[in-house]
C-alpha atoms as a PDB file:
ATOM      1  CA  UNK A   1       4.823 -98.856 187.528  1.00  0.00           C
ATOM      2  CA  UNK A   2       2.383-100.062 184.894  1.00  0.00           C
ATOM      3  CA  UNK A   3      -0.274 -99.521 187.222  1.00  0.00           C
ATOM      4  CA  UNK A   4       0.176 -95.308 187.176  1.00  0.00           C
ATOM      5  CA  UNK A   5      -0.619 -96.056 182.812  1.00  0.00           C
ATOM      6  CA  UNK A   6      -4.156 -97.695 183.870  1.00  0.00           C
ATOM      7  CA  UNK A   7      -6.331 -94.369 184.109  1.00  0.00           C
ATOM      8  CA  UNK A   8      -4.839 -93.539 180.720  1.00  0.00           C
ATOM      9  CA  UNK A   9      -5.816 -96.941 179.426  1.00  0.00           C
ATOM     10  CA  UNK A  10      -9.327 -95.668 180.653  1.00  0.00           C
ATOM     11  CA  UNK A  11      -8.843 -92.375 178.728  1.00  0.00           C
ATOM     12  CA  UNK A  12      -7.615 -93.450 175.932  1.00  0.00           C
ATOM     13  CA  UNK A  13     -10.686 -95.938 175.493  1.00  0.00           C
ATOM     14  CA  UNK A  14     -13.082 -93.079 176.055  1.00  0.00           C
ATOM     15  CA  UNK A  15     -11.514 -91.027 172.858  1.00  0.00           C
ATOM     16  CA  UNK A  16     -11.679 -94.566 170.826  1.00  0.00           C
ATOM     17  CA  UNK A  17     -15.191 -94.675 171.907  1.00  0.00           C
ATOM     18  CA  UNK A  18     -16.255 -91.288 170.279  1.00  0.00           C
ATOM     19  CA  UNK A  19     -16.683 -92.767 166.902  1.00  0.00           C
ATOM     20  CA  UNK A  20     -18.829 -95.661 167.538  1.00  0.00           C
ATOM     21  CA  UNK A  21     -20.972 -93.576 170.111  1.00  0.00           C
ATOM     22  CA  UNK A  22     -21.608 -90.674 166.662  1.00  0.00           C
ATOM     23  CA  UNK A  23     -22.282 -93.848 164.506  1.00  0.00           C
ATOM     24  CA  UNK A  24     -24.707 -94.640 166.883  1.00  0.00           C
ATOM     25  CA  UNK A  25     -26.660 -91.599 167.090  1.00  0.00           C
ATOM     26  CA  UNK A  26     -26.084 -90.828 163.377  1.00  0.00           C
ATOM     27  CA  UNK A  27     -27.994 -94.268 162.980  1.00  0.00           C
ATOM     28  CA  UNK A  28     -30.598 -93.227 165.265  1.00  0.00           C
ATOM     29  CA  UNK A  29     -29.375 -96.485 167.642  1.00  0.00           C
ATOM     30  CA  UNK A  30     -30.299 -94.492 170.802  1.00  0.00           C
ATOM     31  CA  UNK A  31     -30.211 -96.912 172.889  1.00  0.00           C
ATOM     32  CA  UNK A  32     -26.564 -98.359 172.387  1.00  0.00           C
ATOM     33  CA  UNK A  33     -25.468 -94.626 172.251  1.00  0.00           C
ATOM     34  CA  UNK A  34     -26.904 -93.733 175.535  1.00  0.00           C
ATOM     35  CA  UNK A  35     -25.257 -97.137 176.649  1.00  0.00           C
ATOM     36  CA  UNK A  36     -22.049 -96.145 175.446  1.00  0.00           C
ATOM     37  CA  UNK A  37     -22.310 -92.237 176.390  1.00  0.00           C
ATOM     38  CA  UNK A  38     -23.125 -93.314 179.683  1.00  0.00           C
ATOM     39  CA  UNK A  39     -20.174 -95.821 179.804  1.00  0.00           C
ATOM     40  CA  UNK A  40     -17.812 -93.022 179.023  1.00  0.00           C
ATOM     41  CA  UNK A  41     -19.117 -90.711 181.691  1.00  0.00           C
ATOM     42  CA  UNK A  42     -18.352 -93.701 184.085  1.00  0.00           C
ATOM     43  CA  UNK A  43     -14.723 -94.338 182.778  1.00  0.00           C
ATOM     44  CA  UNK A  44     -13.916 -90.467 183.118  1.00  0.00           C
ATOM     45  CA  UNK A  45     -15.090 -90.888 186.968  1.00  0.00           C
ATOM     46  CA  UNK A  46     -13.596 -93.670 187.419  1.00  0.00           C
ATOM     47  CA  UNK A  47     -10.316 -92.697 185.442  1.00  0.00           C
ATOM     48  CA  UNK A  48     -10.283 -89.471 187.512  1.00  0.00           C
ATOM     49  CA  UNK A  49     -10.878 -91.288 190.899  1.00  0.00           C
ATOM     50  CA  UNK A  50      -7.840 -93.816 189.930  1.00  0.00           C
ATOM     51  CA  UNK A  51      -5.512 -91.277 189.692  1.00  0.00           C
ATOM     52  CA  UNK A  52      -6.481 -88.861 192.395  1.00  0.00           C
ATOM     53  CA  UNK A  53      -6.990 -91.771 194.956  1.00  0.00           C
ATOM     54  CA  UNK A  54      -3.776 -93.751 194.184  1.00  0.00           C
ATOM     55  CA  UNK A  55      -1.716 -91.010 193.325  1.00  0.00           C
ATOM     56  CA  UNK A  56      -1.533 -92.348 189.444  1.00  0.00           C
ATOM     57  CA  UNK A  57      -1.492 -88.743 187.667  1.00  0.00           C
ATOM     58  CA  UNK A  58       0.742 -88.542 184.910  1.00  0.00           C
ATOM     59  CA  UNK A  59       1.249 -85.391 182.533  1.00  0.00           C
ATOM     60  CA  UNK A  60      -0.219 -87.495 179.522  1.00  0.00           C
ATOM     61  CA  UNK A  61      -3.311 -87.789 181.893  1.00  0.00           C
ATOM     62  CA  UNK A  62      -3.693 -83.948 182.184  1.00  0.00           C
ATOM     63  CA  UNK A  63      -3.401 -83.639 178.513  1.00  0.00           C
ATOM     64  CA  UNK A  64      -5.518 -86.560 177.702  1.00  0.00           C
ATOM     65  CA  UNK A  65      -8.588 -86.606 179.856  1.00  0.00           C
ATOM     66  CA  UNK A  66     -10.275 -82.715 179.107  1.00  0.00           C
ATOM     67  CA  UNK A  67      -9.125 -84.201 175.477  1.00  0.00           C
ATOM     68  CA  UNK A  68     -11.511 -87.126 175.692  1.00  0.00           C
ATOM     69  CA  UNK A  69     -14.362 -85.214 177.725  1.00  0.00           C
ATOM     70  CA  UNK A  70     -14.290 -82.504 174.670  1.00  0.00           C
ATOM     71  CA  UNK A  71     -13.929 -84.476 172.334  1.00  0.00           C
ATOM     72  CA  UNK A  72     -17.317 -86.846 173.805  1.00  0.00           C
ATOM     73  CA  UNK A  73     -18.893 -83.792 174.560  1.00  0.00           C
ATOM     74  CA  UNK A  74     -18.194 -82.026 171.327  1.00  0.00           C
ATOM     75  CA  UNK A  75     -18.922 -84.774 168.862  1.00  0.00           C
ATOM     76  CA  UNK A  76     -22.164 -85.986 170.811  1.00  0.00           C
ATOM     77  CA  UNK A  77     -23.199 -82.034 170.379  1.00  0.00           C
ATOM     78  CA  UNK A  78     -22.348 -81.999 166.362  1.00  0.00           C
ATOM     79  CA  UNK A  79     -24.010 -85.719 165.579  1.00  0.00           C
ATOM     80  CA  UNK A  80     -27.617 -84.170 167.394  1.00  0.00           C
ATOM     81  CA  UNK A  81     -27.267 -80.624 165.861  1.00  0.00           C
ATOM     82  CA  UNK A  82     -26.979 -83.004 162.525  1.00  0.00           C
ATOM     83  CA  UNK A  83     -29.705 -84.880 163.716  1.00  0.00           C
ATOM     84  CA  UNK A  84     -31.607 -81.387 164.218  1.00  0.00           C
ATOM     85  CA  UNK A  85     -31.761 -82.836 168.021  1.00  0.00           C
ATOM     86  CA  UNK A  86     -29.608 -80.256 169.756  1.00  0.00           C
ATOM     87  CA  UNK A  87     -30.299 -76.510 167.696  1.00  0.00           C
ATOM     88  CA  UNK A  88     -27.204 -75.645 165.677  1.00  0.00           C
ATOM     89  CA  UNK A  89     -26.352 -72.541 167.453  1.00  0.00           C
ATOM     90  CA  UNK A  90     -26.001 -73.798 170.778  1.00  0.00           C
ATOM     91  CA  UNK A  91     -23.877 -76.454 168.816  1.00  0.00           C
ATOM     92  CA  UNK A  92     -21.689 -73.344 167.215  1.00  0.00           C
ATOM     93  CA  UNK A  93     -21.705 -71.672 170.478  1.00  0.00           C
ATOM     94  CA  UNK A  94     -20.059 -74.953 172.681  1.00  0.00           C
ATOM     95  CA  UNK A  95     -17.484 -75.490 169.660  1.00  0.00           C
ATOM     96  CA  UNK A  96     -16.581 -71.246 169.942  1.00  0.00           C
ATOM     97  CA  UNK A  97     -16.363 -71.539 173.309  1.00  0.00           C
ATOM     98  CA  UNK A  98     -13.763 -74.338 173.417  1.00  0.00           C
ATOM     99  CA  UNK A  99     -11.838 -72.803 170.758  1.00  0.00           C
ATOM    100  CA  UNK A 100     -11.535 -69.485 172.418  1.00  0.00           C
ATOM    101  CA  UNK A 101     -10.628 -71.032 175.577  1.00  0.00           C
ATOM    102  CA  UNK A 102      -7.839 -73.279 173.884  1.00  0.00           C
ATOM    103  CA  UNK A 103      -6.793 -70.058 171.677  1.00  0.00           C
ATOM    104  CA  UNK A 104      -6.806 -67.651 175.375  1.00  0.00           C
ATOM    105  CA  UNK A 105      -4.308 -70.870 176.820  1.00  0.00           C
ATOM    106  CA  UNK A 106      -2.288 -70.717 173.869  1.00  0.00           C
ATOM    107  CA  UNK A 107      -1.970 -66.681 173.786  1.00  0.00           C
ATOM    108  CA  UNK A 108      -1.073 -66.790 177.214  1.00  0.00           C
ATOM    109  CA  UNK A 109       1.419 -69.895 177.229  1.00  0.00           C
ATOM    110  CA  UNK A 110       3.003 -67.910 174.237  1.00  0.00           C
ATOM    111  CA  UNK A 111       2.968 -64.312 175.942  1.00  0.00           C
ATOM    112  CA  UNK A 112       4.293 -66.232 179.511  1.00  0.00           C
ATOM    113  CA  UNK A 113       5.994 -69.432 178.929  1.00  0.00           C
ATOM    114  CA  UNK A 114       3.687 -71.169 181.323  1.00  0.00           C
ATOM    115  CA  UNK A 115       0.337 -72.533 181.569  1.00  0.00           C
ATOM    116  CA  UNK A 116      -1.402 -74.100 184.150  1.00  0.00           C
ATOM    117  CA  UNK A 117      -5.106 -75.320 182.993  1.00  0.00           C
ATOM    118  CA  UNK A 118      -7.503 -75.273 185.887  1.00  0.00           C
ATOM    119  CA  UNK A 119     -11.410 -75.519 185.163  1.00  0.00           C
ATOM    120  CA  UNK A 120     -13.095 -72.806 186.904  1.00  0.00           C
ATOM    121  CA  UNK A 121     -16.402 -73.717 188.691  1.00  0.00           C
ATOM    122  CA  UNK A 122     -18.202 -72.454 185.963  1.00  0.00           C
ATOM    123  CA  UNK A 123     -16.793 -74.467 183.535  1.00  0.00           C
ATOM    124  CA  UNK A 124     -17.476 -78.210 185.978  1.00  0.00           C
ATOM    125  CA  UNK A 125     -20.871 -76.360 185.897  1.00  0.00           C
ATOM    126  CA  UNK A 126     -21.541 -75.749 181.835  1.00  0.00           C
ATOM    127  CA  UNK A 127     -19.949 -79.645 181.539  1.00  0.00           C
ATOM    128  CA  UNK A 128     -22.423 -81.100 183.765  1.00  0.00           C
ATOM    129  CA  UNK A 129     -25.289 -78.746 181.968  1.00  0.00           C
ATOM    130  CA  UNK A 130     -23.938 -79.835 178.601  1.00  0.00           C
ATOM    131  CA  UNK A 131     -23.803 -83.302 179.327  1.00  0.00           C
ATOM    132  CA  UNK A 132     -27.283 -83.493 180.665  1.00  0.00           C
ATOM    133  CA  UNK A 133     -28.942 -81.917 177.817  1.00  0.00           C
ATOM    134  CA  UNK A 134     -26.882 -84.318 175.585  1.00  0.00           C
ATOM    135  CA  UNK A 135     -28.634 -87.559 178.149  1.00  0.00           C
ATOM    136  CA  UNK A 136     -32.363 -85.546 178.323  1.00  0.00           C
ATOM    137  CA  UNK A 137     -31.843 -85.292 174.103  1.00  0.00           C
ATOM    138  CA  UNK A 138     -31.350 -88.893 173.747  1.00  0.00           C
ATOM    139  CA  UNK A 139     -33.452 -90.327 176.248  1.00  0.00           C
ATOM    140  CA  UNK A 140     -36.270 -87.914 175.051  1.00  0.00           C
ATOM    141  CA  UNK A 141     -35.850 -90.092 172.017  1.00  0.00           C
ATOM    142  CA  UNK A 142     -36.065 -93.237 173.346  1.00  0.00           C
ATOM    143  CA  UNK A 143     -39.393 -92.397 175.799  1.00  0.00           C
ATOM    144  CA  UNK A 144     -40.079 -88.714 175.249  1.00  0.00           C
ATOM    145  CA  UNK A 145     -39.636 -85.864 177.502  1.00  0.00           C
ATOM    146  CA  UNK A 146     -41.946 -83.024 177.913  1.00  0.00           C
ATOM    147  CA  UNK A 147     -40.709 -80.301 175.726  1.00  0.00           C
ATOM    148  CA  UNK A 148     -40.352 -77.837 178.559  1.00  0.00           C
ATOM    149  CA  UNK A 149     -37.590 -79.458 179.740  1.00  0.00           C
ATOM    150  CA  UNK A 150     -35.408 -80.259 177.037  1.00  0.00           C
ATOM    151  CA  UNK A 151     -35.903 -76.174 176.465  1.00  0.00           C
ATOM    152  CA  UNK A 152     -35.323 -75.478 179.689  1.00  0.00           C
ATOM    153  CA  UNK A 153     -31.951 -77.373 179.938  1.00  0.00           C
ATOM    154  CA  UNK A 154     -31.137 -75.858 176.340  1.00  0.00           C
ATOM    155  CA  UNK A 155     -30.919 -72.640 178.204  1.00  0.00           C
ATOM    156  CA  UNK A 156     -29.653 -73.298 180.705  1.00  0.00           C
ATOM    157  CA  UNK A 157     -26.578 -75.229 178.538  1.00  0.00           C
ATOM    158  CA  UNK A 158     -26.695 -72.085 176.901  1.00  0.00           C
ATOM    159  CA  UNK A 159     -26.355 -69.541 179.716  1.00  0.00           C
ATOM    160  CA  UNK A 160     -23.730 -71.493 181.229  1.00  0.00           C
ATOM    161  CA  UNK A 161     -21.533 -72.242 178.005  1.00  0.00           C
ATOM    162  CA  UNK A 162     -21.870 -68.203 177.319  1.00  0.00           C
ATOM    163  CA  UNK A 163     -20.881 -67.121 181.138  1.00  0.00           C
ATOM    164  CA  UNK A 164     -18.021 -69.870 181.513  1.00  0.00           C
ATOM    165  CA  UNK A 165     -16.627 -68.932 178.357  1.00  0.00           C
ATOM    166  CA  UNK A 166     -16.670 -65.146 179.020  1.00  0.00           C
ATOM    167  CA  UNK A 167     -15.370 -66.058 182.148  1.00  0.00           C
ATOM    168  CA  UNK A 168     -12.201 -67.706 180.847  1.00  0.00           C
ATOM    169  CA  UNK A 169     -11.702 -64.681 178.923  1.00  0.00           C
ATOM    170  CA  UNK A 170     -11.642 -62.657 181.782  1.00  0.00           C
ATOM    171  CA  UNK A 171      -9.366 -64.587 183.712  1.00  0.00           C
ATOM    172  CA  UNK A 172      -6.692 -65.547 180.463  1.00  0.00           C
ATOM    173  CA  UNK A 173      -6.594 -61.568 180.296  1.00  0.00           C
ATOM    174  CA  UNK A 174      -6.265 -60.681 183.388  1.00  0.00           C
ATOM    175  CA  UNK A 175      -3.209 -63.239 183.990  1.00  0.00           C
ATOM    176  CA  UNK A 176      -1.554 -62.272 180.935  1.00  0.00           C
ATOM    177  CA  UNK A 177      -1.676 -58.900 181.800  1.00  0.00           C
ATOM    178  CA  UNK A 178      -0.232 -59.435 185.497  1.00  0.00           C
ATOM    179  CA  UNK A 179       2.022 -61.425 183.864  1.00  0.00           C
ATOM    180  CA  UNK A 180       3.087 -58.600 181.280  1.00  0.00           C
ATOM    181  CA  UNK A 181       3.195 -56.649 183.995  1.00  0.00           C
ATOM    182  CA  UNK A 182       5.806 -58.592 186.355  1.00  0.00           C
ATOM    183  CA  UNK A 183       7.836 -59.000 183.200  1.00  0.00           C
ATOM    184  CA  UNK A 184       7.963 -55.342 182.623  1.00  0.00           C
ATOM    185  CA  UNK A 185       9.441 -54.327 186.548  1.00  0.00           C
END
């Protein structure tokens, strides 16, 4: 039975991780934080692959692994807006949009007594934007990028953070008020 615990293990190191890796950049130690960004990307595949292929999902594992990607994603985004790396509006608007999206699940848990938490395409799609801004923004300081596309993925982090967010408040409402509905026959 241990064996089911061992993509939590993997978890739970990625959210003990998140410190050293905003030490890191705070330092300006690049290359140890990519190292150890990139090492946390690989345990959340690999944690996610363990469970899915063996059939090791737990309910502490559905809790715990968006938990550790947001809270990578989010304190990677804070230590370069600090840095003036990452511009601090794009770092207000990732933080809003996770907070509206965790407010919309509570509201509707609340309103419905149930809650079932699956990311929309949109949302894989802003991750994987986020995350490679957060790679382009420390490996542009390590060798340089051209400016271009650090910009370019900036946007496009930003367009996608804006639409998936918007998007979850579409869908929250739109539940809750089905829901409301059903209640009310």
């Amino acid at each position: 039975m241990w064996a089911r615990q061992i993509p939590n293990l993997i978890t739970g190191t990625r959210i003990m991780l998140v410190p050293l890796m905003v030490w890191l950049l705070l330092k300006g130690k690049f290359t140890p934080a990519l190292g150890i960004f990139t090492l946390m990307g690989a345990s959340d595949a690999l944690d996610g692959y363990l469970a899915k292929r063996y059939g090791w999902q737990t309910n502490l594992g559905k809790f715990m692994d968006p938990l550790a990607d947001k809270t990578m994603l989010i304190s990677a985004y804070v230590a370069l807006g600090w840095l003036g790396l990452i511009p601090i509006w794009l770092v207000i608007l990732v933080v809003l949009r996770d907070i509206v999206i965790l407010g919309g699940a509570a509201a509707y848990h609340v309103l419905t007594r149930h809650l079932s938490m699956v990311p929309s395409l949109l949302s894989k799609l802003n991750t994987l934007a986020q995350i490679v801004l957060v790679l382009a923004v420390i490996f542009d300081q390590l060798v340089g990028l051209p400016s271009l596309l650090i910009q370019s993925l900036v946007g496009f982090a930003l367009i996608t953070t804006v639409t998936s967010g918007v998007g979850y408040v579409i869908d929250w409402s739109s539940r809750a008020r089905k829901a409301l509905q059903k209640d009310m026959e």
